[in-house]
Protein backbone atom coordinates (compact mmCIF):
# COMPACT_ATOMS: atom_id res chain seq x y z
CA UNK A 1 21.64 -2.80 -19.11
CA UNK A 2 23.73 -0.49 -17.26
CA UNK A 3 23.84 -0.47 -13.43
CA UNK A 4 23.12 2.91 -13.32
CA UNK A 5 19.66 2.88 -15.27
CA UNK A 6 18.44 0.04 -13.92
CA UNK A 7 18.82 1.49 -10.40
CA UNK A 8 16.43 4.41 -11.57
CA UNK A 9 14.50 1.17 -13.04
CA UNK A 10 14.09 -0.16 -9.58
CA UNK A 11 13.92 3.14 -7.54
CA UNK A 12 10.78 3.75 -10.21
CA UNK A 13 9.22 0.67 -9.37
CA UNK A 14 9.22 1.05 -5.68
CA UNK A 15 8.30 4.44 -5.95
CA UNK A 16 4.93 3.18 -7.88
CA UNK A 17 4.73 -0.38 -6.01
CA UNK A 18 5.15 2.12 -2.42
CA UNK A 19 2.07 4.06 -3.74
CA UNK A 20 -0.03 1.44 -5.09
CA UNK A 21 0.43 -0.73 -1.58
CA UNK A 22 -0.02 2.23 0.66
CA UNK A 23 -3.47 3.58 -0.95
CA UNK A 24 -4.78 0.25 -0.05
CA UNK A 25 -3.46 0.65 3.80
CA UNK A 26 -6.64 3.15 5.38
CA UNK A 27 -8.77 0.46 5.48
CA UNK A 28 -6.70 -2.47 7.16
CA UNK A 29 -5.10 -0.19 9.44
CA UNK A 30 -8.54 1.04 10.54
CA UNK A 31 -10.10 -3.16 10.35
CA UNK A 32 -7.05 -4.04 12.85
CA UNK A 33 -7.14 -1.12 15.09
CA UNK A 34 -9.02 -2.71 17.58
CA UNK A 35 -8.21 -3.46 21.16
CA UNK A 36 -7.14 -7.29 22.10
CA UNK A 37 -9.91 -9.95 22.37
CA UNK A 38 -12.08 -7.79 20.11
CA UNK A 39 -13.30 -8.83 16.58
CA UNK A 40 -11.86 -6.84 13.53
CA UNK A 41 -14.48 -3.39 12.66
CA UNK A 42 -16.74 -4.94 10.17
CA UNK A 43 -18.72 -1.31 10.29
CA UNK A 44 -17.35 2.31 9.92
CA UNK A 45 -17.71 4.94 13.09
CA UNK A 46 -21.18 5.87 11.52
CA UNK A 47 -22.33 2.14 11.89
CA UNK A 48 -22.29 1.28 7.66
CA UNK A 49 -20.92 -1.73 6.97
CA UNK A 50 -17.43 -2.20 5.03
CA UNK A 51 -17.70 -3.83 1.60
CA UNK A 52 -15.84 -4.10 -1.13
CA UNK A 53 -13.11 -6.61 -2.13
CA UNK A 54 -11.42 -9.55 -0.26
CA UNK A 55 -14.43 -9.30 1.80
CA UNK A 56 -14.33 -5.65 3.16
CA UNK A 57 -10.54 -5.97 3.73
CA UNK A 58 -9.65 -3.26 0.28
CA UNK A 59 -11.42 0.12 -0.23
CA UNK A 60 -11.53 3.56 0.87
CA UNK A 61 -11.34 4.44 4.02
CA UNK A 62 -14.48 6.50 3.15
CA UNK A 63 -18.42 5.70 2.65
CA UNK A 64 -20.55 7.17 0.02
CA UNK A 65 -22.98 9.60 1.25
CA UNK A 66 -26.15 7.64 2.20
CA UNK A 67 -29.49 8.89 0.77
CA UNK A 68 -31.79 9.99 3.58
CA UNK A 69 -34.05 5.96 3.66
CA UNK A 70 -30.57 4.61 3.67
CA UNK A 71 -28.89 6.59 6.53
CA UNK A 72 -32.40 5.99 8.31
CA UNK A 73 -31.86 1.82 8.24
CA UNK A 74 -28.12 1.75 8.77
CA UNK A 75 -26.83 5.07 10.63
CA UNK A 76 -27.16 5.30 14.71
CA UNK A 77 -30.00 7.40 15.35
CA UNK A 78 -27.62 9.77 17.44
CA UNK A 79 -25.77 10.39 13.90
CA UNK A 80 -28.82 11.22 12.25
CA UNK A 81 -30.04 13.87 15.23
CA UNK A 82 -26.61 15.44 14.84
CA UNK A 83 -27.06 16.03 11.06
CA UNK A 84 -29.21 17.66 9.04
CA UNK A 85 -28.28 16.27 5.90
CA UNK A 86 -26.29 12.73 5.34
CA UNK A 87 -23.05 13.15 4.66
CA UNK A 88 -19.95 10.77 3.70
CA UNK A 89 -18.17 9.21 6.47
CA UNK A 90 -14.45 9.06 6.76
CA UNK A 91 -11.79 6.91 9.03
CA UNK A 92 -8.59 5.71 9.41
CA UNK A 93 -5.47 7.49 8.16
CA UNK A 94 -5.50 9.89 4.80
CA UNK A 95 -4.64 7.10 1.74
CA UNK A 96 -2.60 10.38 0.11
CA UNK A 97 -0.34 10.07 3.23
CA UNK A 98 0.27 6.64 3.24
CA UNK A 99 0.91 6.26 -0.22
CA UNK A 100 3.56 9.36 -0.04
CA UNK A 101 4.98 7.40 3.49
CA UNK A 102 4.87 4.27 1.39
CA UNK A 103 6.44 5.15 -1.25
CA UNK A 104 9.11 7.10 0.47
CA UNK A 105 10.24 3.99 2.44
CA UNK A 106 10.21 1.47 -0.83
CA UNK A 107 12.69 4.72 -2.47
CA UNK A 108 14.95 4.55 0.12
CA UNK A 109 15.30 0.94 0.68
CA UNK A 110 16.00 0.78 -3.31
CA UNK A 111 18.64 3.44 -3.12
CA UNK A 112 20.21 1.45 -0.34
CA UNK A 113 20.09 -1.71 -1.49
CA UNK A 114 20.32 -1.28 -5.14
CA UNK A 115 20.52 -4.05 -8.12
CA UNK A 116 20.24 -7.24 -5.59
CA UNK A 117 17.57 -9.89 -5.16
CA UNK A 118 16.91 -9.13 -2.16
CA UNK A 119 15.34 -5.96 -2.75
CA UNK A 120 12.19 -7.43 -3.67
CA UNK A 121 12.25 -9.10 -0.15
CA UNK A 122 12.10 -5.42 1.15
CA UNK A 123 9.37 -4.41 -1.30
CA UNK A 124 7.27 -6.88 0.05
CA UNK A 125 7.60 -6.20 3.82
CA UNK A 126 7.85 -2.42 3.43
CA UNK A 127 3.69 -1.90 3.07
CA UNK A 128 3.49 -4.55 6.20
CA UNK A 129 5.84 -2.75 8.28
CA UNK A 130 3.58 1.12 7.61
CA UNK A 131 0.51 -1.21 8.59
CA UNK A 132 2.12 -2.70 11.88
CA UNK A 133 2.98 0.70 12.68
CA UNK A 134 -0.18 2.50 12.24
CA UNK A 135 -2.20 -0.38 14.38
CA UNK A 136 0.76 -0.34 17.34
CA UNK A 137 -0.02 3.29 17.39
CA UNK A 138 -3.30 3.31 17.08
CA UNK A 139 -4.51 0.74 19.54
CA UNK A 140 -0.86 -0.73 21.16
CA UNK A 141 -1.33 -4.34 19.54
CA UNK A 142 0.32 -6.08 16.87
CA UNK A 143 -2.09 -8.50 15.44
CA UNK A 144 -1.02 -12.01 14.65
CA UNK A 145 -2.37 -12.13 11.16
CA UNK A 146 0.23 -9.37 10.63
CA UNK A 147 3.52 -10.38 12.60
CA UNK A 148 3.41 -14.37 11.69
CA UNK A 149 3.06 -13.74 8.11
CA UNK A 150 5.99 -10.61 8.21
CA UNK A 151 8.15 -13.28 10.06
CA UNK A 152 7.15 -16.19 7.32
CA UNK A 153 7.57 -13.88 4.54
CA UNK A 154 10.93 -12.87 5.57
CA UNK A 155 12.37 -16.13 6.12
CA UNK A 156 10.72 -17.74 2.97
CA UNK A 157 11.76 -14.74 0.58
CA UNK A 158 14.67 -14.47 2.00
CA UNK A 159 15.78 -17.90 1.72
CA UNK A 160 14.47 -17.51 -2.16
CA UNK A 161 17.57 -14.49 -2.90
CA UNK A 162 19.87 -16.79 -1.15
CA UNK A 163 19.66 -18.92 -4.09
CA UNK A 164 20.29 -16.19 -6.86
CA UNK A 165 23.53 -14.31 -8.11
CA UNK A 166 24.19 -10.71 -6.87
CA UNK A 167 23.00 -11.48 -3.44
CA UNK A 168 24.79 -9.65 -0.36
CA UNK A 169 23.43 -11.73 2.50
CA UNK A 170 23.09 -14.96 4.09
CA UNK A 171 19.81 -16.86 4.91
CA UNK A 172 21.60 -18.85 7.68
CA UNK A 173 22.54 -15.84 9.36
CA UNK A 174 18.71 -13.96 8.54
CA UNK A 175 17.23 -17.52 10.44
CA UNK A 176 19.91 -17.17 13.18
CA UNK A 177 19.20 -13.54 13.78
CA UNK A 178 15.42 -13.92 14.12
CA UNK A 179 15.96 -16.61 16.08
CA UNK A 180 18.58 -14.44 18.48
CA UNK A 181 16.26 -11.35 18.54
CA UNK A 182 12.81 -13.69 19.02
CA UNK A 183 14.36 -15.53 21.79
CA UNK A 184 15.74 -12.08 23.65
CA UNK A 185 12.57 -10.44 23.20
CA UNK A 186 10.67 -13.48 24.58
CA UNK A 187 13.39 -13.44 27.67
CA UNK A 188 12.69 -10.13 28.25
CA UNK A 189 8.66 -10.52 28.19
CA UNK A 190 8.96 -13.25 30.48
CA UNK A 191 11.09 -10.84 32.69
CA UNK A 192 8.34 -8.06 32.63
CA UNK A 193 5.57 -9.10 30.99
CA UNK A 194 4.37 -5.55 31.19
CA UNK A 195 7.09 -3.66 29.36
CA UNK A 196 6.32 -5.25 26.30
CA UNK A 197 3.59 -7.26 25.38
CA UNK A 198 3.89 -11.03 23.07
CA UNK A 199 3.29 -9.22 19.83
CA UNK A 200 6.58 -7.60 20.04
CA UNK A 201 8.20 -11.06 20.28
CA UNK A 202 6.50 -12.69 17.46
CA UNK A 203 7.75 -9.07 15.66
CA UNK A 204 11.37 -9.84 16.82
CA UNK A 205 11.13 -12.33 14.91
CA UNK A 206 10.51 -11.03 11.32
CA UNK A 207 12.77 -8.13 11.99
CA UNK A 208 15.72 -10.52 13.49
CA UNK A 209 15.08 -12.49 9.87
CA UNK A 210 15.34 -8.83 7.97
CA UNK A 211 18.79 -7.60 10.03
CA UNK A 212 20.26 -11.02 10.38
CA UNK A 213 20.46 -11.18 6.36
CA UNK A 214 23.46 -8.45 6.75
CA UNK A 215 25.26 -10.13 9.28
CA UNK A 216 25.20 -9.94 13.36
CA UNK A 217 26.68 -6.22 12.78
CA UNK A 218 23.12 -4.96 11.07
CA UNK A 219 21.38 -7.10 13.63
CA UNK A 220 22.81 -4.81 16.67
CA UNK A 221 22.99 -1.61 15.08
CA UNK A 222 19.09 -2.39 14.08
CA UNK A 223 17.96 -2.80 17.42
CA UNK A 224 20.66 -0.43 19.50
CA UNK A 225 18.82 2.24 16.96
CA UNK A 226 15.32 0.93 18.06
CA UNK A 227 16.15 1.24 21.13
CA UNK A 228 17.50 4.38 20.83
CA UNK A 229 14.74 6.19 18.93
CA UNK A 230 12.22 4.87 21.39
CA UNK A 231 14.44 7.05 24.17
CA UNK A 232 14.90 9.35 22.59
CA UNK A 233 10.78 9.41 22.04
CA UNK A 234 10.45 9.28 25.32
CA UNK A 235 12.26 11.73 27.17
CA UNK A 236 10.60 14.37 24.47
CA UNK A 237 7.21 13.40 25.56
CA UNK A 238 8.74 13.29 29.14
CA UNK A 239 9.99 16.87 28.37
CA UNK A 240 6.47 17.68 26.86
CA UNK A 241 4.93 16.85 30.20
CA UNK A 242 2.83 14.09 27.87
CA UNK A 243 4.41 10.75 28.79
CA UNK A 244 2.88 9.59 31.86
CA UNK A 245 4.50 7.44 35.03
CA UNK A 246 4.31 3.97 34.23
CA UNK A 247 2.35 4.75 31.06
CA UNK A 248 2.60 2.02 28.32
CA UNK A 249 4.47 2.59 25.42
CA UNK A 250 4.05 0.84 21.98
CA UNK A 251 7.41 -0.50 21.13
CA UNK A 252 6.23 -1.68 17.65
CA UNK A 253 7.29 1.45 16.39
CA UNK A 254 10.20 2.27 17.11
CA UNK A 255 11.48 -1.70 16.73
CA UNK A 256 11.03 -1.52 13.24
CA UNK A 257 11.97 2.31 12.92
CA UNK A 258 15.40 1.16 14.19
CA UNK A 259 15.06 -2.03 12.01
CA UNK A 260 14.67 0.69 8.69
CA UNK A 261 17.37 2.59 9.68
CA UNK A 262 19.90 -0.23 10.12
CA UNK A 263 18.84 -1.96 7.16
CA UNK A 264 19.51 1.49 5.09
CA UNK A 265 22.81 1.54 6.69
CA UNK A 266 24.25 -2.16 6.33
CA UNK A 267 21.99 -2.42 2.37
CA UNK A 268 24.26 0.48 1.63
CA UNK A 269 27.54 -0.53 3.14
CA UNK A 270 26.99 -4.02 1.64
């Protein structure tokens, strides 16, 4: 098949696999939001509990309007003063928006990368990466059900495209570079354990994998532009009159914000 077409093949396929993986985001993202040393939400804000598939885990981020017994037995009694009527509950982000961000991202990273094994790498960690960022934001926390199996993921995946034709990286330089940025994130928490907390090390890790597949090159220019988005963030909330002295920022973000952008850039130029 020609290059060309199967490029619009595989910029297809992310397009739908983006969707698919970020309608099923809402209700994870709202399951982890939770501050640390807290169990996962096993009930939505009205007090019904989560079912569905893998245990609660899959779904809509929305419950069926109760019938009146029902909201009686389940529903705080404070929801039921404050309502007339029962009516379906919503939470967590809209599953239209995170589908479109989703799918946007898995586009892109196609584009970049084109007709090379390791785009399916990317397609796997792209729906992870939208989830990581909507808990950091949401509560400041990277969960370690999240981060250790991004960081696994990338190294095992990874080392899987090392080992067929077409390939543009190297999986001894993707272990080296998540072994570089781990270790210089961990430095740094032990430095000031209150700049950053030890979710954005075990992070560092998975993205250092990601870069380090390009080369040390993609590896700097992914976390100078990290860095620099983050500052850039900062001194426009600082502008705003929002960002407070000493206030804590969730670097999640903006670590793998910079980690997209460089990986666009050095996919491309590969």
């Amino acid at each position: 098949m020609d290059p060309d077409l199967w490029l619009i093949v595989l910029t297809a396929v992310g397009a739908l696999w983006g969707a698919a993986a970020g309608a099923l985001l809402p209700r994870p993202a709202y399951r982890f939001a939770v501050d640390e040393d807290s169990p996962w939400q096993t009930t939505c804000p009205s007090g019904h509990p989560l079912t569905g598939p893998a245990r609660g885990w899959l779904g809509r981020a929305r419950c069926p309007a109760p019938t009146p017994a029902t909201a009686t037995a389940t529903a705080p009694a404070t929801a039921i003063l404050d309502s007339t009527a029962p009516t379906p509950c919503t939470y967590g982000p809209s599953t239209r928006t995170l589908a479109a961000l989703t799918s946007l991202v898995c586009v892109t990273l196609a584009l970049a990368t084109g007709v090379r094994p390791e785009l399916g790498v990317w397609f796997v960690l792209a729906p992870l990466g939208v989830l990581l960022v909507l808990i950091d934001l949401k509560v400041q926390r990277l969960p370690d059900p999240l981060t250790l199996p991004f960081a696994a993921l990338a190294l095992l995946l990874l080392g899987g495209a090392a080992l067929l034709p077409e390939h543009a990286g190297e999986w001894r330089t993707a272990a080296l570079g998540a072994l570089t940025l781990g270790g210089a994130y961990f430095l740094l928490f032990l430095i000031r354990p209150l700049a950053l907390g030890f979710g954005d090390v075990k992070l560092a890790v998975g993205l250092g994998a990601v870069l380090g597949w390009y080369g040390w090159g993609a590896l700097y220019v992914g976390t100078f532009a990290g860095a620099l988005v983050g500052s850039v963030w900062t001194v426009v909330q600082a502008v705003r009159g929002r960002a407070a002295r000493r206030q804590l920022v969730a670097l999640g973000p903006f670590m793998i914000a910079g980690a997209y952008l460089g990986l666009l850039l050095e996919a491309y130029a590969a």
